[in-house]
PDB file of N, CA and C in Angstrom:
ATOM      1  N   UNK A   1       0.817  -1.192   0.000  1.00  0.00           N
ATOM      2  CA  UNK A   1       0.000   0.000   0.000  1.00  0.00           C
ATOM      3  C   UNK A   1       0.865   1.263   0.000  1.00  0.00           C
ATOM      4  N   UNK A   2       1.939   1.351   0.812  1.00  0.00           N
ATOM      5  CA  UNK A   2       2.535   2.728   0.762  1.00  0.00           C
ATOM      6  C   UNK A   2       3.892   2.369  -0.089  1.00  0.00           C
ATOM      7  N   UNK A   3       4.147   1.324  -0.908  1.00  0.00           N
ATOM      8  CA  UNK A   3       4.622   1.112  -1.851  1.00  0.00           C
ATOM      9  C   UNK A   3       6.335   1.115  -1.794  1.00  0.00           C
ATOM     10  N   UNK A   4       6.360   0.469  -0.244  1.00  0.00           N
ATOM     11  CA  UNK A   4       7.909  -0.120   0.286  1.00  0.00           C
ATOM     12  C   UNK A   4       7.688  -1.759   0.384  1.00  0.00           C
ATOM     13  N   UNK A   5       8.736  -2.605   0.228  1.00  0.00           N
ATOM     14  CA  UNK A   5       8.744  -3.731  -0.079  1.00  0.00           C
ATOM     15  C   UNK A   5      10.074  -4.372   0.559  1.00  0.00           C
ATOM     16  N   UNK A   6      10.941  -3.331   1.010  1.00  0.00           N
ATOM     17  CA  UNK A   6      12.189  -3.133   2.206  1.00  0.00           C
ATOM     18  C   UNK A   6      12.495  -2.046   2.880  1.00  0.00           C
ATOM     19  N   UNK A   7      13.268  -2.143   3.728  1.00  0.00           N
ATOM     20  CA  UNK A   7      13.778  -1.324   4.510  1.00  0.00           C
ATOM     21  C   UNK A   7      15.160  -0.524   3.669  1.00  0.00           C
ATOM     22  N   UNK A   8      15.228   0.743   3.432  1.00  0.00           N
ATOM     23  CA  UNK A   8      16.580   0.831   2.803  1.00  0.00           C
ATOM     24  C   UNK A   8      17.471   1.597   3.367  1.00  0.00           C
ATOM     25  N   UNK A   9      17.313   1.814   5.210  1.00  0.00           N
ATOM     26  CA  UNK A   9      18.117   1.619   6.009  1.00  0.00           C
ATOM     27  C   UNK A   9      18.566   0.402   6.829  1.00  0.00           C
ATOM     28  N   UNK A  10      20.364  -0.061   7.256  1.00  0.00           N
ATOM     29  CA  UNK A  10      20.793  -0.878   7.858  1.00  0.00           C
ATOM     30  C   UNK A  10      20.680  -0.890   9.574  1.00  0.00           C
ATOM     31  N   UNK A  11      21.196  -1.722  10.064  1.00  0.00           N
ATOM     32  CA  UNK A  11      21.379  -1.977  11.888  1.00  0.00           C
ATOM     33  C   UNK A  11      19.560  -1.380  11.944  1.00  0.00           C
ATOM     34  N   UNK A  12      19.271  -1.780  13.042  1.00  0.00           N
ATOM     35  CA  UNK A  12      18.114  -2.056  14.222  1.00  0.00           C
ATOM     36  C   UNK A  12      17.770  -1.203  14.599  1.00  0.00           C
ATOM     37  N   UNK A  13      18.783   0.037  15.162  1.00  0.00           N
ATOM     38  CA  UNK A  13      18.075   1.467  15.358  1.00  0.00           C
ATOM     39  C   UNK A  13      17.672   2.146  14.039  1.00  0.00           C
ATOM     40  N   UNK A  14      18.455   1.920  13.072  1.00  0.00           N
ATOM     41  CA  UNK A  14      17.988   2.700  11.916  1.00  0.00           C
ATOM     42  C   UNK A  14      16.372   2.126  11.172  1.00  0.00           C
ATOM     43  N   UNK A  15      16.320   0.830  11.542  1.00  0.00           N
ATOM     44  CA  UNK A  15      15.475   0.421  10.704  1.00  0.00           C
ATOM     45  C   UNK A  15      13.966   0.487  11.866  1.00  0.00           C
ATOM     46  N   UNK A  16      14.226   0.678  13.249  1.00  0.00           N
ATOM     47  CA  UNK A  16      13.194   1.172  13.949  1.00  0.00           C
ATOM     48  C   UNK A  16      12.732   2.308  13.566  1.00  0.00           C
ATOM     49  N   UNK A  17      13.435   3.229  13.427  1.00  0.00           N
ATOM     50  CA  UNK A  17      12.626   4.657  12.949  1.00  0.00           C
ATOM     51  C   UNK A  17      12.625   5.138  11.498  1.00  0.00           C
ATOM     52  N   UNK A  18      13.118   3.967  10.816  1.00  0.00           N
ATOM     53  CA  UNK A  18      12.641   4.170   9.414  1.00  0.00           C
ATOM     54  C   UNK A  18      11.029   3.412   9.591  1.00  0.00           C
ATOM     55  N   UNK A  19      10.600   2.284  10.427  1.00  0.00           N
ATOM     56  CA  UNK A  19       9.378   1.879  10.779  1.00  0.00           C
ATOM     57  C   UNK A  19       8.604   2.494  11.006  1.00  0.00           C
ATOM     58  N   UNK A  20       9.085   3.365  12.253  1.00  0.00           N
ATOM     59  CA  UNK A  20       8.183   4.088  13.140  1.00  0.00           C
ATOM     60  C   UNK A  20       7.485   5.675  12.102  1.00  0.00           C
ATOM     61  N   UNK A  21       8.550   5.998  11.357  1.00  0.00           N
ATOM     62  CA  UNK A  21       8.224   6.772  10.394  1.00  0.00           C
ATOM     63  C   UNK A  21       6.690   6.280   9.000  1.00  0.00           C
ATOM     64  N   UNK A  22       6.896   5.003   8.947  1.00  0.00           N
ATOM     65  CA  UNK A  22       5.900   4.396   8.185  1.00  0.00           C
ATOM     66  C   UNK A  22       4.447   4.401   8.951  1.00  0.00           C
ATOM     67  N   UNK A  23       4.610   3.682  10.339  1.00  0.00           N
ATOM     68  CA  UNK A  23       3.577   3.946  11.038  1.00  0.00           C
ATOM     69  C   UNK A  23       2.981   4.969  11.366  1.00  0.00           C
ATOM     70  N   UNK A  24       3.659   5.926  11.684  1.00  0.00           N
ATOM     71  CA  UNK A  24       3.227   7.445  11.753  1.00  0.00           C
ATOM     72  C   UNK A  24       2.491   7.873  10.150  1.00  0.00           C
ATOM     73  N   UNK A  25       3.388   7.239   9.011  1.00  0.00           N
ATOM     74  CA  UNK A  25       2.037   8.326   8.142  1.00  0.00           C
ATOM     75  C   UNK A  25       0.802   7.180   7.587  1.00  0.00           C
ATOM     76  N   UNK A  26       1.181   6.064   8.092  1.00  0.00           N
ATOM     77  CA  UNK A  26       0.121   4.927   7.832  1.00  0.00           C
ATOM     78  C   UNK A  26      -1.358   4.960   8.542  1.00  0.00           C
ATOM     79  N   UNK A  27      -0.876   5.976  10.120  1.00  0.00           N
ATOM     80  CA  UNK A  27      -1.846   6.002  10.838  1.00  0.00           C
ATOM     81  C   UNK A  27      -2.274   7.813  10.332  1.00  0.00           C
ATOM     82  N   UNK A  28      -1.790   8.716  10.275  1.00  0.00           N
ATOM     83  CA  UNK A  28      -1.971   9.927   9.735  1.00  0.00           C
ATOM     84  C   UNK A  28      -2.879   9.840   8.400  1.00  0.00           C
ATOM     85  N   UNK A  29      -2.708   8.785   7.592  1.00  0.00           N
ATOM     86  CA  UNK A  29      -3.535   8.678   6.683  1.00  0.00           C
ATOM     87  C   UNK A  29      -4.730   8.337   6.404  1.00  0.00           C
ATOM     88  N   UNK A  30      -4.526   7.392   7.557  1.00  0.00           N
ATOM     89  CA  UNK A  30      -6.100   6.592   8.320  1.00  0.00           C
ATOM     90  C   UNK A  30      -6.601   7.736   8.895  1.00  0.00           C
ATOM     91  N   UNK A  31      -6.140   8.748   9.619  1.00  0.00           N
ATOM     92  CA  UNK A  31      -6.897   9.836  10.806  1.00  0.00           C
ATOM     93  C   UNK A  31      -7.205  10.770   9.446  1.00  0.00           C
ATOM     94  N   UNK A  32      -6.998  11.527   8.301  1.00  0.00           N
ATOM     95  CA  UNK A  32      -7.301  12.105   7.435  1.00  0.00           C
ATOM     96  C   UNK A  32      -8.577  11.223   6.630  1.00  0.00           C
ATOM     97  N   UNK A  33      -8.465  10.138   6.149  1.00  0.00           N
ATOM     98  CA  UNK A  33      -9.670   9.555   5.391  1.00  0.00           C
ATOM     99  C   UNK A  33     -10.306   9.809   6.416  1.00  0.00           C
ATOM    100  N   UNK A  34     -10.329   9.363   7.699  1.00  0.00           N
ATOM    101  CA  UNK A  34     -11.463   9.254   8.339  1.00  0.00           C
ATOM    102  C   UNK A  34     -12.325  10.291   8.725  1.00  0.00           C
ATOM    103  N   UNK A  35     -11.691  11.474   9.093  1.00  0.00           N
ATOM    104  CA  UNK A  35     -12.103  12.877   9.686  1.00  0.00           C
ATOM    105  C   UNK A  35     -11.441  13.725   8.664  1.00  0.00           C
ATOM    106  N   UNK A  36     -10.944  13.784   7.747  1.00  0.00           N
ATOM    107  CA  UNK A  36     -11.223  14.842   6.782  1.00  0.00           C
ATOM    108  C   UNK A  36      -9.848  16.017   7.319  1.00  0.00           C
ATOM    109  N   UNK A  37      -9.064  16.445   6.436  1.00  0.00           N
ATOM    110  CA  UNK A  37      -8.288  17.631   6.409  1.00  0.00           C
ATOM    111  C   UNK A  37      -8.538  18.704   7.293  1.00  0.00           C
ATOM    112  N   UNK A  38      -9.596  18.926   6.770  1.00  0.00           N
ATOM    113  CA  UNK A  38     -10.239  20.569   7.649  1.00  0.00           C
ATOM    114  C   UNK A  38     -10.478  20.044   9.198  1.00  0.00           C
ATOM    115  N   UNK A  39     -10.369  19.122   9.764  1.00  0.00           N
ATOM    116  CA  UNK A  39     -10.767  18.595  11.415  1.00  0.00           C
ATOM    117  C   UNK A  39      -9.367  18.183  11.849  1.00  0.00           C
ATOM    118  N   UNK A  40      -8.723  16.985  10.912  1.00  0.00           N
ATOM    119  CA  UNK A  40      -7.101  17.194  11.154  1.00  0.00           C
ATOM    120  C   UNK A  40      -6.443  18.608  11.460  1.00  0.00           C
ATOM    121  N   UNK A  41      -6.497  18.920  10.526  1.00  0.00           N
ATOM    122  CA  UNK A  41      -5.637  20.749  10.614  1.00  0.00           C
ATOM    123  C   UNK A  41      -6.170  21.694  11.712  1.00  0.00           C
ATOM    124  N   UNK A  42      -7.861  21.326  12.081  1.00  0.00           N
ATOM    125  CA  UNK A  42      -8.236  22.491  13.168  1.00  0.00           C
ATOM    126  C   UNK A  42      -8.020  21.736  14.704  1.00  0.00           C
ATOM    127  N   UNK A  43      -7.716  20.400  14.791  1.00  0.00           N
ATOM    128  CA  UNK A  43      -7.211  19.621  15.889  1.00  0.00           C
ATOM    129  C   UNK A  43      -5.948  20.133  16.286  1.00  0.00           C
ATOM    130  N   UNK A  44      -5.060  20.222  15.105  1.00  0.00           N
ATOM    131  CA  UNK A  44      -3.620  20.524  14.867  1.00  0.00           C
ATOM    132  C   UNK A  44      -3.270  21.945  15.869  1.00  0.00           C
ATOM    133  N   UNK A  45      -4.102  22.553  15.117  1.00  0.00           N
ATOM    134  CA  UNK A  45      -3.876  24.472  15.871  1.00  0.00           C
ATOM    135  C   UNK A  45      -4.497  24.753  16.939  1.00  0.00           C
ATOM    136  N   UNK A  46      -5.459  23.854  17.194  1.00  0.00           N
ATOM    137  CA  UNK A  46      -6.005  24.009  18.864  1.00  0.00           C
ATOM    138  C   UNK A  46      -4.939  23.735  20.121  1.00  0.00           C
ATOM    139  N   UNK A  47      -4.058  22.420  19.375  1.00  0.00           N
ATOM    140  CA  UNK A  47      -2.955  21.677  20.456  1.00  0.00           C
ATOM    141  C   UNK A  47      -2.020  22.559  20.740  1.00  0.00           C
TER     142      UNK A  47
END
């Protein structure tokens, strides 16, 4: 779906936050389909 098929960083720390980076916009993408730009972005500037 987000159209990686490896990791194309090496060692364990690198490849944790090359992960954690995937998860973050995997779930960001899910919170946008679901609630829409304009509720993302006015969540955003309230915080």
């Amino acid at each position: 779906m987000m159209g990686s098929t490896h990791f194309l960083m090496q060692r364990l720390p690198n490849v944790q936050a090359e992960m954690s980076l995937h998860v973050l916009a995997y779930n960001l993408r899910r919170a946008i389909n679901i609630l829409g730009v304009a509720k993302i972005v006015a969540q955003m500037q309230a915080a």
